[in-house]
Protein backbone atom coordinates (compact mmCIF):
# COMPACT_ATOMS: atom_id res chain seq x y z
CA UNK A 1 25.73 -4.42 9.87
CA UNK A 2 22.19 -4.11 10.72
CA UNK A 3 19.39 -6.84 9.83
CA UNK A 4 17.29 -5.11 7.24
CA UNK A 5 13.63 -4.68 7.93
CA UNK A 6 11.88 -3.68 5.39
CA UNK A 7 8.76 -1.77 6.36
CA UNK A 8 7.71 0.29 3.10
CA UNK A 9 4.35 -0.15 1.41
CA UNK A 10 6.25 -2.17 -1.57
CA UNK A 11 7.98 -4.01 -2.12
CA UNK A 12 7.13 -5.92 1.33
CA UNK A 13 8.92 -8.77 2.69
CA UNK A 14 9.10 -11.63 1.53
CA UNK A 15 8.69 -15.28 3.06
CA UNK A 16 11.85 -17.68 3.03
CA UNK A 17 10.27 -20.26 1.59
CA UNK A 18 8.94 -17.94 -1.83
CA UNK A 19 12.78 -17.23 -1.50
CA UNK A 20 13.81 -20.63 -1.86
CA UNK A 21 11.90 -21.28 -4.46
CA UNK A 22 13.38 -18.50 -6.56
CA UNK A 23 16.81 -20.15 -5.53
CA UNK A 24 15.92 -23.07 -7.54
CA UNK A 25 17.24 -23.97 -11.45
CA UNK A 26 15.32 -22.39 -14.19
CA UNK A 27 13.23 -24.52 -15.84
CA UNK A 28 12.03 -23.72 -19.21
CA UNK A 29 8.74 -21.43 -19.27
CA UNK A 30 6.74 -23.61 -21.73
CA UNK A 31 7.55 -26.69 -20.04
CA UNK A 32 4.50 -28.91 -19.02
CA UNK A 33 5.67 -28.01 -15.19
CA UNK A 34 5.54 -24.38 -16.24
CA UNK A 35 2.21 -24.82 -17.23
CA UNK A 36 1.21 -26.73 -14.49
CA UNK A 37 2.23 -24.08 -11.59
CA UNK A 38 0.00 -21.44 -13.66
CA UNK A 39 -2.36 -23.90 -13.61
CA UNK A 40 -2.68 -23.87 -9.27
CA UNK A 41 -1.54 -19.99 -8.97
CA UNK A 42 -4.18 -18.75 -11.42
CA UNK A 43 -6.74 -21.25 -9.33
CA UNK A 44 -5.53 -19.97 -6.33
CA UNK A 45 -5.72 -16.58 -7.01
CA UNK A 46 -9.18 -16.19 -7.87
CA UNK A 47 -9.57 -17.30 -4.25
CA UNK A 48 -7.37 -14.21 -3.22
CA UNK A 49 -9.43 -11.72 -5.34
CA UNK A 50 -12.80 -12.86 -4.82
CA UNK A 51 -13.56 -13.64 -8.38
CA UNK A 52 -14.64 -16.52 -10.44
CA UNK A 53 -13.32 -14.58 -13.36
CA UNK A 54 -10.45 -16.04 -15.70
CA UNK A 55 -7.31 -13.87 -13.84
CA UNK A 56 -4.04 -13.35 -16.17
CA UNK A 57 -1.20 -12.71 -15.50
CA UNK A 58 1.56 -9.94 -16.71
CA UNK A 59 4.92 -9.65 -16.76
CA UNK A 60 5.23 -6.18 -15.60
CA UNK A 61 5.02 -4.19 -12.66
CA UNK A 62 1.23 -3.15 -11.49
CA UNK A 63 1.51 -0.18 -13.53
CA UNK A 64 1.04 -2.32 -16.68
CA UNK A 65 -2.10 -4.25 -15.63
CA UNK A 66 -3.38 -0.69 -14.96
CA UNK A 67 -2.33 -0.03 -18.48
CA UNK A 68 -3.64 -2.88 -20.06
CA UNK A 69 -6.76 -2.61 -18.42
CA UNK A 70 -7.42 0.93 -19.36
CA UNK A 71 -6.05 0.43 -23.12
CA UNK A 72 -8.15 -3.03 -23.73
CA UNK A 73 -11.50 -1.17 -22.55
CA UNK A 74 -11.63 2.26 -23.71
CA UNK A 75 -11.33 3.00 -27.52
CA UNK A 76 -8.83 6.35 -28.22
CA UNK A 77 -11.19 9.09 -28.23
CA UNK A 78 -13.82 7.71 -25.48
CA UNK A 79 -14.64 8.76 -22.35
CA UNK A 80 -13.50 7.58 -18.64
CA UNK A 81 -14.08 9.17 -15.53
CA UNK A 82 -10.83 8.90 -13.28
CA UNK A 83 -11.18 9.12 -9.74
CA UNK A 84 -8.55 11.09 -8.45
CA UNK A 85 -7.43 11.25 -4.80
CA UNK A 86 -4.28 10.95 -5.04
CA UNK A 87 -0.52 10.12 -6.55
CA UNK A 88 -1.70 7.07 -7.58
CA UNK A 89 -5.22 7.78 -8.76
CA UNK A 90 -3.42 10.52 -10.61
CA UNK A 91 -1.59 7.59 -13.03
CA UNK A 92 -5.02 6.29 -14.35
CA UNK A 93 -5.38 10.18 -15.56
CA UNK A 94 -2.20 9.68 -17.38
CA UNK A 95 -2.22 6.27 -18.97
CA UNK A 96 -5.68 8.10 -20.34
CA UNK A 97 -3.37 10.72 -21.32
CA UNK A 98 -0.54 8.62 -23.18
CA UNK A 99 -3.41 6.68 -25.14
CA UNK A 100 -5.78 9.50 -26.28
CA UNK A 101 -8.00 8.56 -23.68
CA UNK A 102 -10.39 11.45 -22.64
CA UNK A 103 -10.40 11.38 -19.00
CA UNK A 104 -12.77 13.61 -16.89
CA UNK A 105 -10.53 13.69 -13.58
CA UNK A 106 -12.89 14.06 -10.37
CA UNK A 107 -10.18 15.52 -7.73
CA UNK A 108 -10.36 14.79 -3.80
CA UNK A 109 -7.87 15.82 -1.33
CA UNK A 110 -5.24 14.17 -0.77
CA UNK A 111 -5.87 12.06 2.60
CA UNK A 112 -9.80 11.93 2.51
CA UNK A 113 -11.73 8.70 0.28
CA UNK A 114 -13.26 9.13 -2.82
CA UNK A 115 -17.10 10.41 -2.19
CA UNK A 116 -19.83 8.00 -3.88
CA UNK A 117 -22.18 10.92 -3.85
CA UNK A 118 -19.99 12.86 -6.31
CA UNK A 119 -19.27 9.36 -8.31
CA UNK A 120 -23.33 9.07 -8.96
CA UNK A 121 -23.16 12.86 -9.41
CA UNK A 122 -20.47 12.34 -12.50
CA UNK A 123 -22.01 9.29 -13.88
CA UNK A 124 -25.11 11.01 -14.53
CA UNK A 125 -23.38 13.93 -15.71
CA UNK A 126 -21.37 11.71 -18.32
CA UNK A 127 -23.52 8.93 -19.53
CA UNK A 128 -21.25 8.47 -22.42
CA UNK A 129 -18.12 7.42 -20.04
CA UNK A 130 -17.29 3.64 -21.19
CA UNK A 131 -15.17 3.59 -17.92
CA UNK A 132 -14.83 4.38 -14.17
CA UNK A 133 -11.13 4.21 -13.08
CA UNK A 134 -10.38 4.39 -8.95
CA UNK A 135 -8.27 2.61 -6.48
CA UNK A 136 -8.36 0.29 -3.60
CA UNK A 137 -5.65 1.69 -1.60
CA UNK A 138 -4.09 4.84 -2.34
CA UNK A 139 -0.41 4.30 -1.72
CA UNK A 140 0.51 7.86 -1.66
CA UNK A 141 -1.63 9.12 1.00
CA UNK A 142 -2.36 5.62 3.14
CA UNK A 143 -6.36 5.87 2.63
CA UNK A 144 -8.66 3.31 2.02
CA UNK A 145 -11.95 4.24 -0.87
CA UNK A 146 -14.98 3.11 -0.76
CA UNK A 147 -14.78 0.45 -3.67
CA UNK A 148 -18.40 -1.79 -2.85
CA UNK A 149 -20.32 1.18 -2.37
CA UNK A 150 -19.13 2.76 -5.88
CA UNK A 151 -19.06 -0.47 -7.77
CA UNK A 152 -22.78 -0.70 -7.03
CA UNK A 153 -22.83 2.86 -8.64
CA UNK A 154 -21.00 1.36 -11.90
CA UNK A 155 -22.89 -1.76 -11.96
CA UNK A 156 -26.11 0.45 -12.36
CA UNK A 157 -24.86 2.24 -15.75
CA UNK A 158 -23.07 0.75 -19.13
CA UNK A 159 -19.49 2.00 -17.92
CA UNK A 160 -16.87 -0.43 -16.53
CA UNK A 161 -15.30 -0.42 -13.06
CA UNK A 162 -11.55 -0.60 -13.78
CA UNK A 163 -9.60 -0.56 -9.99
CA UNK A 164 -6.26 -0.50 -8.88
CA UNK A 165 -5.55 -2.90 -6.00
CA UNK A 166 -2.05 -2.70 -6.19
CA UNK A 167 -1.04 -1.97 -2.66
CA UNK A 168 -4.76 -3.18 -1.19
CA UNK A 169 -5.43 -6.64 -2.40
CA UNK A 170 -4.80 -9.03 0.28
CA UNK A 171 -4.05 -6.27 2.76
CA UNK A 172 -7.92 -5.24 3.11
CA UNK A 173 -11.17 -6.88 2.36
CA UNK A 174 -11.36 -6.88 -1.42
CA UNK A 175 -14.55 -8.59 -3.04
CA UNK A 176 -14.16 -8.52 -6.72
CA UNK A 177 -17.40 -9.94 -8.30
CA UNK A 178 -19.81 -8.88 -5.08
CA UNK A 179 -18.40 -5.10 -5.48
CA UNK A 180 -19.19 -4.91 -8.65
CA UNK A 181 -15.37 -4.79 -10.10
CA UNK A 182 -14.65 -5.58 -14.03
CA UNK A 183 -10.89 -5.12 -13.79
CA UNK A 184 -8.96 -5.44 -10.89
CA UNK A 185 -4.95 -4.31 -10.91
CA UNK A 186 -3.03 -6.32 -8.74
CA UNK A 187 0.82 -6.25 -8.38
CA UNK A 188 3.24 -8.80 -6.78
CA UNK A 189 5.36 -6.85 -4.63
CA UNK A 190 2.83 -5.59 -2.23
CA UNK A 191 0.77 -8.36 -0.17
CA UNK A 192 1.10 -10.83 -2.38
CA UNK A 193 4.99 -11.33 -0.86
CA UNK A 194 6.84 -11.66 -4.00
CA UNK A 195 9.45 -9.44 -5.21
CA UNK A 196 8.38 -7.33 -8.63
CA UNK A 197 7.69 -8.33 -12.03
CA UNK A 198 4.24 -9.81 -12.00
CA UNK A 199 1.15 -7.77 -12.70
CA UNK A 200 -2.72 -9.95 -12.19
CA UNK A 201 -5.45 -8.57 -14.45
CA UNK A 202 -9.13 -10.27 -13.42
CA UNK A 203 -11.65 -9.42 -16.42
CA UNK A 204 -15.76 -9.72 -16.00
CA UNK A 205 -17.96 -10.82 -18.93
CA UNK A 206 -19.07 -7.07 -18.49
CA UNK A 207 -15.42 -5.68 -19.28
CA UNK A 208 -14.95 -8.37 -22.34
CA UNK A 209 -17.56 -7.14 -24.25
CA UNK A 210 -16.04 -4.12 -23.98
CA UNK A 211 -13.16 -5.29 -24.89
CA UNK A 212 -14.31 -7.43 -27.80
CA UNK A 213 -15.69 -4.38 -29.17
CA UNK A 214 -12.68 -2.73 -30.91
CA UNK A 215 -9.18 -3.65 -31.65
CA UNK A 216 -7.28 -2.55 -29.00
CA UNK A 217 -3.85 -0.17 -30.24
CA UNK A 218 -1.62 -2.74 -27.91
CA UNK A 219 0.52 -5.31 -28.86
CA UNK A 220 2.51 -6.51 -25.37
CA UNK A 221 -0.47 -5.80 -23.18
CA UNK A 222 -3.34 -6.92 -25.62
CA UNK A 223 -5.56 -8.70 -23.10
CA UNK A 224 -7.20 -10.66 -26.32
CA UNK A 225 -3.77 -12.07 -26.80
CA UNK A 226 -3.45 -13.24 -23.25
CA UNK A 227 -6.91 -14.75 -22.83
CA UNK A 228 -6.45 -16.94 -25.87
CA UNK A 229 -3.50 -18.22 -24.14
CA UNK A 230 -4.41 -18.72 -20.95
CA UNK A 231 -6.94 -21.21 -22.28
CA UNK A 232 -3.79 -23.17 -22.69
CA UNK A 233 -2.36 -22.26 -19.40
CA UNK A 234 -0.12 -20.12 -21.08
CA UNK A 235 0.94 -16.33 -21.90
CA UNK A 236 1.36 -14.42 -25.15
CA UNK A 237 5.26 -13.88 -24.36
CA UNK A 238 8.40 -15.46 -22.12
CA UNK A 239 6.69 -15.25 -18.61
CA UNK A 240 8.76 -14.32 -15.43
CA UNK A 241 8.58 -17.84 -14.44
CA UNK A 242 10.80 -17.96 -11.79
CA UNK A 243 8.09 -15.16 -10.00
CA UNK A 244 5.84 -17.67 -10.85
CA UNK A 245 7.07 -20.04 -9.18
CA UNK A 246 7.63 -18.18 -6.05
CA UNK A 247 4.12 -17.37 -6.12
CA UNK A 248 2.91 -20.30 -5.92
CA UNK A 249 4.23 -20.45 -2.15
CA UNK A 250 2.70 -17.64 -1.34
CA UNK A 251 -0.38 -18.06 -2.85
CA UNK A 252 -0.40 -21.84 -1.04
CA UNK A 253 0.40 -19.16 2.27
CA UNK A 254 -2.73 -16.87 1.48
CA UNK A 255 -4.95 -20.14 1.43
CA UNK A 256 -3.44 -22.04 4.41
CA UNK A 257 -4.44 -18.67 6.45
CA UNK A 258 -7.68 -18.11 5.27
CA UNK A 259 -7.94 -15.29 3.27
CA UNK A 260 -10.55 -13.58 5.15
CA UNK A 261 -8.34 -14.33 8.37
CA UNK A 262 -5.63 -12.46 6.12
CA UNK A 263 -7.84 -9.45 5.91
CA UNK A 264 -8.50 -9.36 9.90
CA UNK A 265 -4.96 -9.90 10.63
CA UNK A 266 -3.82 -6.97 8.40
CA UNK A 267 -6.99 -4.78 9.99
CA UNK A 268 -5.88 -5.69 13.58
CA UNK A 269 -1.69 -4.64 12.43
CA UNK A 270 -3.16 -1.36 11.08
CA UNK A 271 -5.36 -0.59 13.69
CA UNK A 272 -2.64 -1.12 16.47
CA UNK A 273 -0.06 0.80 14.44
CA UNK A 274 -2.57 3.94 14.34
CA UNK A 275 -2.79 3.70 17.86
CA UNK A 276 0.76 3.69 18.63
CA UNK A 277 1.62 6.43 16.22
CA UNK A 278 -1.52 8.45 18.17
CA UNK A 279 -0.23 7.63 21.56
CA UNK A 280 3.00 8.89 20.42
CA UNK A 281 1.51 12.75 19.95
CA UNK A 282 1.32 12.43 16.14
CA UNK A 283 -1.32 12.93 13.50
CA UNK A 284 -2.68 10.27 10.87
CA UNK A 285 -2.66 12.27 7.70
CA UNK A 286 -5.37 9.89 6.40
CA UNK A 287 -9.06 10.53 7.60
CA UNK A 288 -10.22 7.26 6.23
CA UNK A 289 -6.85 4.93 6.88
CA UNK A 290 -5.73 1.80 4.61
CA UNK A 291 -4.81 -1.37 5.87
CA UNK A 292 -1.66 -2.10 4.56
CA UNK A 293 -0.06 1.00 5.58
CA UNK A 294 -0.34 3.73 8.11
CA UNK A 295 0.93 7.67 6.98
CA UNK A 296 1.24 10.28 9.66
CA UNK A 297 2.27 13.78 9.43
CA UNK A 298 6.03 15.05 10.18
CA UNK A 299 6.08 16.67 13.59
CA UNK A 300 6.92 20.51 13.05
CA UNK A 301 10.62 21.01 13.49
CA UNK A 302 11.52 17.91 12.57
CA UNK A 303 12.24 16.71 8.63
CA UNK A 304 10.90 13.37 7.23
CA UNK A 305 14.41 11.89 6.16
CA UNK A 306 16.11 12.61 9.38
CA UNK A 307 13.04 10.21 10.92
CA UNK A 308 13.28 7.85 7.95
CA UNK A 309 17.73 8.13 7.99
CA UNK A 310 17.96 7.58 11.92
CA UNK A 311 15.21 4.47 11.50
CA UNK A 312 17.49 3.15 8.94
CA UNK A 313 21.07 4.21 10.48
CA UNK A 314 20.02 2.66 13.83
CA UNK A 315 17.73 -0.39 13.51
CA UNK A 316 17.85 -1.28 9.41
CA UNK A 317 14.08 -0.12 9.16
CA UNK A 318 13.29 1.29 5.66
CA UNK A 319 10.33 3.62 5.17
CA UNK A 320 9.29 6.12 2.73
CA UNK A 321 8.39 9.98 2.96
CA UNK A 322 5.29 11.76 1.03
CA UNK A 323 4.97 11.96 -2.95
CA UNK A 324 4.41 14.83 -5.03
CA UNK A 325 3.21 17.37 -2.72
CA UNK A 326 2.98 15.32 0.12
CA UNK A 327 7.20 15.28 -0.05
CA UNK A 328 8.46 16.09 3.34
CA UNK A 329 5.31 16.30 4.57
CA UNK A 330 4.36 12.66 5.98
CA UNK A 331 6.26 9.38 7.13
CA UNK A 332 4.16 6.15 5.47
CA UNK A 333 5.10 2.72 7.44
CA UNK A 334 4.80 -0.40 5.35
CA UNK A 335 2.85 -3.39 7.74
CA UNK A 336 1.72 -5.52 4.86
CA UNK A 337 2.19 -9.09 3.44
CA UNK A 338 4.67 -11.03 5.49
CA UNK A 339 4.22 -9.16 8.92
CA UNK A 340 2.47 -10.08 12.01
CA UNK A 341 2.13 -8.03 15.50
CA UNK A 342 5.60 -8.14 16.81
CA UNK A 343 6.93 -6.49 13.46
CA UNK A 344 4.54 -3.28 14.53
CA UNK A 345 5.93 -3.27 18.09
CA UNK A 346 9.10 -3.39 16.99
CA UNK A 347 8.52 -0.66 14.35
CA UNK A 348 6.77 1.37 16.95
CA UNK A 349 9.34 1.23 19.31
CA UNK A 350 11.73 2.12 17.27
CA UNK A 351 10.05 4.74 16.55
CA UNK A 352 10.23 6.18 19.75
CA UNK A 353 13.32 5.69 20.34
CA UNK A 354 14.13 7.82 17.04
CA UNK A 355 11.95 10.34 17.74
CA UNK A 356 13.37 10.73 21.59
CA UNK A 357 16.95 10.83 19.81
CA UNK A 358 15.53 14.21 17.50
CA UNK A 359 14.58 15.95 20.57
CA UNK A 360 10.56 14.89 20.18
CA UNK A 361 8.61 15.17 23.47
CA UNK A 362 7.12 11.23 24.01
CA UNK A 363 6.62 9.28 26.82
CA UNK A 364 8.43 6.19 26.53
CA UNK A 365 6.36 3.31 25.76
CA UNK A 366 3.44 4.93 24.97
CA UNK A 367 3.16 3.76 21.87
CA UNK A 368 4.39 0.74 22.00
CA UNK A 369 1.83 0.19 25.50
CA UNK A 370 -0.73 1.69 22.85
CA UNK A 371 -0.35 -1.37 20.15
CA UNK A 372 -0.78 -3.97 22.72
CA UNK A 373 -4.04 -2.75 23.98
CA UNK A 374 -5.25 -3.05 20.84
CA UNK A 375 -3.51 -6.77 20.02
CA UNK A 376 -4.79 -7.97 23.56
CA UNK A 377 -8.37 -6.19 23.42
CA UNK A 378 -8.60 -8.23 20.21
CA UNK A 379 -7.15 -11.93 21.42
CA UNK A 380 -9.58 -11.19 24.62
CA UNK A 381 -12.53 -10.65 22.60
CA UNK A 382 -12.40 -13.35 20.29
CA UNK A 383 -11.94 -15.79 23.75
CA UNK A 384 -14.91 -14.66 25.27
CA UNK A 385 -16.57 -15.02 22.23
């Protein structure tokens, strides 16, 4: 049986000891040592986003604190402009959708960041939208957008900045209240190295007067509700507890590095893992990569899942294809959360070794010879300086 290694961009892996501490006996979830852990993870956790917001937390996957977010600010019937580059970006379009939320979709291709030019262009175009709606990371397509520079667009206008960080919060730099972000979407299962079931809403005084302005048509995800018990260290109904728990170790984790040293490590993984996959005669699909993820194009002649099955088959490596219309299309490689450089070699040269089995023309070692260039440029430059 091969060891599993699980290199999708979520869930990620998760640390032994966050796994121990789910091992351990339930406690009750309004017990005083309930409260307590919510007490150091939501403390903790506003070091990890950047904010000095309240943050709350959801029982649900990321999807709902995407929900909640959009539901809680934006009255049936109003305006948000949705910024739409991708699978992902597509959702906030159709939680608009389920909620008789008027969304004015601005579409990108797939693979290439949202532009802030045609953000300012649609702002001005709708002054009446209470709501801007993009994403950190776009899972689908492995891109990175350019959240500071449109949250300084938002900031500038009466609309909110609602953002999905699902799959980018603690895998790349992420600066909550200095970009300009009223709701950030986090989920558990991505950097955060927890399995799912939690979902982290942060709220700004901007996005609560928004918010305080109507009654919103939620009852589960009514982010009044959670606030008022969050004052009391609390939530509105049973928590996932035992994810709670677990996330306290990892949050504890986050801190112990640093979490701006968590940002360069993840940069430096991501960086090296382009390289390889370039050394290795294959394209990036993204033009503007993220960091917790790399997606490259399927060589012609070959098919996604026999890449992905022989990965699996022959060294327990899990990865995922393309969504939507990216299916068959691209390969995406997980490197976020609980992975350092060695996991990318590994993954790289296992990679070659798959590809050489398929009958793909590489030079053995090049990618892997590719990733340490980059992991000993790095170590080299930070002795000298």
């Amino acid at each position: 049986m091969r060891k599993p290694r699980l290199m999708t961009p979520g869930p990620a892996p998760v640390p032994e000891d966050v796994l121990l501490e789910l091992a351990r006996p339930v406690i009750h979830h309004r017990s005083a040592e309930a409260k307590q852990v919510i007490v150091e993870v939501a403390e903790g956790l506003k070091q990890v986003f950047q904010t000095k917001n309240e943050v709350m937390i959801l029982t649900a996957s990321g999807t709902g604190a995407m929900e909640a977010a959009a539901v809680n600010t934006v009255p049936p019937g109003a305006k948000a402009i949705v910024l739409n580059a991708g699978w992902f970006g597509s959702r906030w379009a159709s939680i608009c959708k389920a909620h008789g939320i008027n969304a004015v979709s601005i579409d990108f291709e797939w693979g290439t960041p949202v532009d802030p030019a045609r953000v300012a262009e649609a702002l001005r175009a709708h002054p009446d939208a209470v709501a801007v709606m993009g994403t950190l990371s776009e899972t689908s397509t492995g891109t990175g957008h350019p959240i500071e520079a449109i949250g300084k667009l938002v900031a500038a206008t009466e609309a909110v900045f609602l953002v999905d960080g699902i799959s980018g919060v603690g895998a790349m730099e992420c600066r909550t209240d200095d970009w300009g972000i009223d709701i950030l979407c986090v989920g558990s299962q991505k950097a955060l190295m927890l399995p799912p079931g939690l979902a982290f809403v942060t709220v700004s005084p901007k996005a609560w007067a928004k918010i305080d302005a109507f009654e919103a048509h939620s009852f589960y995800f009514n982010l009044k509700s959670a606030r008022k018990k969050m004052k009391e260290y609390d939530t509105p109904f049973t928590p996932a507890h035992t994810l709670i728990l677990g996330l306290r170790a990892s949050v504890r984790r986050l801190l112990a590095e640093g979490i701006e040293n968590v940002w360069s490590r993840h940069k430096l993984m991501s960086e090296a893992c382009q390289a390889g996959v370039r050394a290795l005669g294959l394209e990036l699909f993204s033009s503007r990569p993220a960091e917790g993820l790399t997606a490259f194009r399927v060589p012609e002649g070959l098919k996604d899942s026999a890449i992905r099955d022989k990965l699996t088959e022959r060294f327990g490596i899990t990865t995922v294809g393309g969504q939507d219309k990216l299916k068959g299309k691209i390969v995406r490689v997980g490197h976020m959360g609980y992975m350092d450089e060695l996991d990318v070699i590994s993954g790289l040269a296992a990679l070659e070794m798959v590809l050489a089995d398929l009958g793909f023309d590489i030079k053995p070692g090049a990618g892997v010879t590719a990733a340490q260039q980059i992991f000993i440029g790095r170590k080299q430059a930070a002795v000298q300086a």
